[in-house]
N, C-alpha and C. Protein backbone atom coordinates (compact mmCIF):
# COMPACT_ATOMS: atom_id res chain seq x y z
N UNK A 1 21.40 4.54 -10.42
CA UNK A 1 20.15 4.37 -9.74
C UNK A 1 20.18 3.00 -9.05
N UNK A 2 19.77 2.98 -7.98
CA UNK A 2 19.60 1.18 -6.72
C UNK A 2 18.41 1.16 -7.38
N UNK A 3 18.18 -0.03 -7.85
CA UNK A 3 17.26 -0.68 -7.78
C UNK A 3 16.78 -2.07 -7.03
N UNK A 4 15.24 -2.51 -6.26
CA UNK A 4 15.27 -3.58 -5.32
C UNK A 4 14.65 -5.04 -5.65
N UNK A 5 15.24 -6.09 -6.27
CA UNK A 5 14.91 -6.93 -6.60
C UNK A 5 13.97 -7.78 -5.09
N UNK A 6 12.80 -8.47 -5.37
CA UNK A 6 12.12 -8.99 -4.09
C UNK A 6 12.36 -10.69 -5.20
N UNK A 7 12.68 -11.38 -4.31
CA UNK A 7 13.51 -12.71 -4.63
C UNK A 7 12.39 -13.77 -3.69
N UNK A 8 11.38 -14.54 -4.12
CA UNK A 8 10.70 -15.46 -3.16
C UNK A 8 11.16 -17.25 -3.92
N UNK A 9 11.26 -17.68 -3.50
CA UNK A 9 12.18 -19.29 -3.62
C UNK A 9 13.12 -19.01 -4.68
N UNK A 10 14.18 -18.34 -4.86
CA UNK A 10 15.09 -18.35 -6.22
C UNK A 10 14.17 -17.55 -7.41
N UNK A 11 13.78 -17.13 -7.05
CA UNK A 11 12.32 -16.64 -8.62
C UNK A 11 12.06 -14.69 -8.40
N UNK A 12 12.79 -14.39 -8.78
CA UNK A 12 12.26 -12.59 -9.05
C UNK A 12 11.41 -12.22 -8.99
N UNK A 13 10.09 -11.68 -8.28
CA UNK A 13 9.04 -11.75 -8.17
C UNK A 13 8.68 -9.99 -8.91
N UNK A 14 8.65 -9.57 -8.51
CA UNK A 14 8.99 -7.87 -8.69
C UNK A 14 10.50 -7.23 -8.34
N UNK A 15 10.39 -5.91 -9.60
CA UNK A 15 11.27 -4.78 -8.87
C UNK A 15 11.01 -3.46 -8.42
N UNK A 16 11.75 -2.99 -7.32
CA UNK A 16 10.79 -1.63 -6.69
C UNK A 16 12.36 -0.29 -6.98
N UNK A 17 11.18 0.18 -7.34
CA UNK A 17 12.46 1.50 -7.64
C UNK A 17 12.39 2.86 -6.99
N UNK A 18 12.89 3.23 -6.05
CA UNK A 18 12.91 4.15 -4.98
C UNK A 18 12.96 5.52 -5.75
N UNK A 19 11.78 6.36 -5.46
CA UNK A 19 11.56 7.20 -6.18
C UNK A 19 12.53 8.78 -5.79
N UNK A 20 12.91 8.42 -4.61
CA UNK A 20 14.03 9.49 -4.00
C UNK A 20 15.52 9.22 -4.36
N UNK A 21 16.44 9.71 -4.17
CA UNK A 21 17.70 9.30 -3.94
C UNK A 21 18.69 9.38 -3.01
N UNK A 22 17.83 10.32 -1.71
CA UNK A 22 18.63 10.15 -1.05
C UNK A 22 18.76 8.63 0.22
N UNK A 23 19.94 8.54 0.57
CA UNK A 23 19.73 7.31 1.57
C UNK A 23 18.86 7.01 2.41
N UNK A 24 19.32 8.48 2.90
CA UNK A 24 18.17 8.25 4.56
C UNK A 24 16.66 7.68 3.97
N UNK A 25 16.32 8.43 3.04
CA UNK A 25 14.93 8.19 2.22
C UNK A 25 15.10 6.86 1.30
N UNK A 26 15.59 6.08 1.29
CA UNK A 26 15.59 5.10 0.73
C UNK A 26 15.29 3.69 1.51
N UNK A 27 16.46 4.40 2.81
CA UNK A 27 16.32 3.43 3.81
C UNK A 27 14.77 3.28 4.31
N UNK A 28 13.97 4.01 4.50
CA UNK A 28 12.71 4.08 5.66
C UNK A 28 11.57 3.74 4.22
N UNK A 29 12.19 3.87 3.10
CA UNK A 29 10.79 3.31 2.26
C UNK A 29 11.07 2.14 2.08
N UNK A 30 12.36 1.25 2.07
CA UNK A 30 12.41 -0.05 1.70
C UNK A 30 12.49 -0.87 3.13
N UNK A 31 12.43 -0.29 4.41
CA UNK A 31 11.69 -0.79 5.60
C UNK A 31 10.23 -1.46 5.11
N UNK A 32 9.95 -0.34 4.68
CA UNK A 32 8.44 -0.15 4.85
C UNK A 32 8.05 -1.12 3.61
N UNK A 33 8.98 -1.37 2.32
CA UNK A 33 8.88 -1.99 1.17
C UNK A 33 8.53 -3.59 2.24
N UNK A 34 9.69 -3.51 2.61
CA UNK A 34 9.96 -4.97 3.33
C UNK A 34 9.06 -5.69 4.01
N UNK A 35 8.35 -4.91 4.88
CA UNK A 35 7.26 -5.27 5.63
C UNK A 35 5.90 -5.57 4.72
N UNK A 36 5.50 -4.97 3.87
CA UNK A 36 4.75 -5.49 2.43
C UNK A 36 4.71 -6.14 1.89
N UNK A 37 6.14 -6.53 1.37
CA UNK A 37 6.52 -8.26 0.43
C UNK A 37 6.07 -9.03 1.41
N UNK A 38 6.34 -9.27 3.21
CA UNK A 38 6.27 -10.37 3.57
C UNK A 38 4.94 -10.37 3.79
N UNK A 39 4.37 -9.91 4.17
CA UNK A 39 2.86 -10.01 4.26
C UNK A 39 2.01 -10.36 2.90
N UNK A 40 2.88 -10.07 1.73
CA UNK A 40 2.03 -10.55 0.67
C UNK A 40 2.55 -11.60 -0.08
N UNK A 41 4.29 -11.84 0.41
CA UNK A 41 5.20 -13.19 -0.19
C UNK A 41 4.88 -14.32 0.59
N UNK A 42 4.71 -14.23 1.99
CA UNK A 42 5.42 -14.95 2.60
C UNK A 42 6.63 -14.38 3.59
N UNK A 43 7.13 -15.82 4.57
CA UNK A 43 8.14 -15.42 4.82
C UNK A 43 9.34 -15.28 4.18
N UNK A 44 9.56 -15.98 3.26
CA UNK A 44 10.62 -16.60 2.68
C UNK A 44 11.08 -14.91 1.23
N UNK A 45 10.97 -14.22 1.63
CA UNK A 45 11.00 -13.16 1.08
C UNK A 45 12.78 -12.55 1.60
N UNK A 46 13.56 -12.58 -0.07
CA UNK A 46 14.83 -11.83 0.14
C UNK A 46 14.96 -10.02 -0.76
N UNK A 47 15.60 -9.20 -0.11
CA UNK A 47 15.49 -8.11 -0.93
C UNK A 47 16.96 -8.09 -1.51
N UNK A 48 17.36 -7.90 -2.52
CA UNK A 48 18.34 -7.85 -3.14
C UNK A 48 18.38 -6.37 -4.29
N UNK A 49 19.77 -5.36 -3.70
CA UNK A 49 19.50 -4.66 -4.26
C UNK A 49 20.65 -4.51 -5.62
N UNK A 50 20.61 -3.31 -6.49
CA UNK A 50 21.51 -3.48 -7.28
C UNK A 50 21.90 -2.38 -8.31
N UNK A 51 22.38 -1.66 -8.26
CA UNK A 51 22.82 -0.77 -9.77
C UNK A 51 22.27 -0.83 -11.07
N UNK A 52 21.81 0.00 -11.32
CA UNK A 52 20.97 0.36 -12.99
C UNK A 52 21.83 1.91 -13.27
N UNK A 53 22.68 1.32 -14.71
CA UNK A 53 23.12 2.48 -15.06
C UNK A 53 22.48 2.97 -16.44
């Protein structure tokens, strides 16, 4: 499973876990993730994703 770490100054803020699996569908919700964090982080908002087995 990807899971999406949202990273604001070095500090883990939340994780978002994509409730689909496929790509295409992963891609257009963590657009859409993206545009959310910054409006509610800041700019300084990194997405970092990662493997959960």
């Amino acid at each position: 499973m990807i899971v999406y770490d949202i990273v604001v100054n070095g500090e883990i803020k939340e994780t978002i876990k994509p409730r689909k699996n496929r790509l295409k569908e992963i891609y257009a919700y963590m657009l859409e993730q993206s545009k959310l964090m910054k409006v509610k982080y800041g700019e300084n908002v990194k997405i970092k994703g990662r493997m959960v087995y």
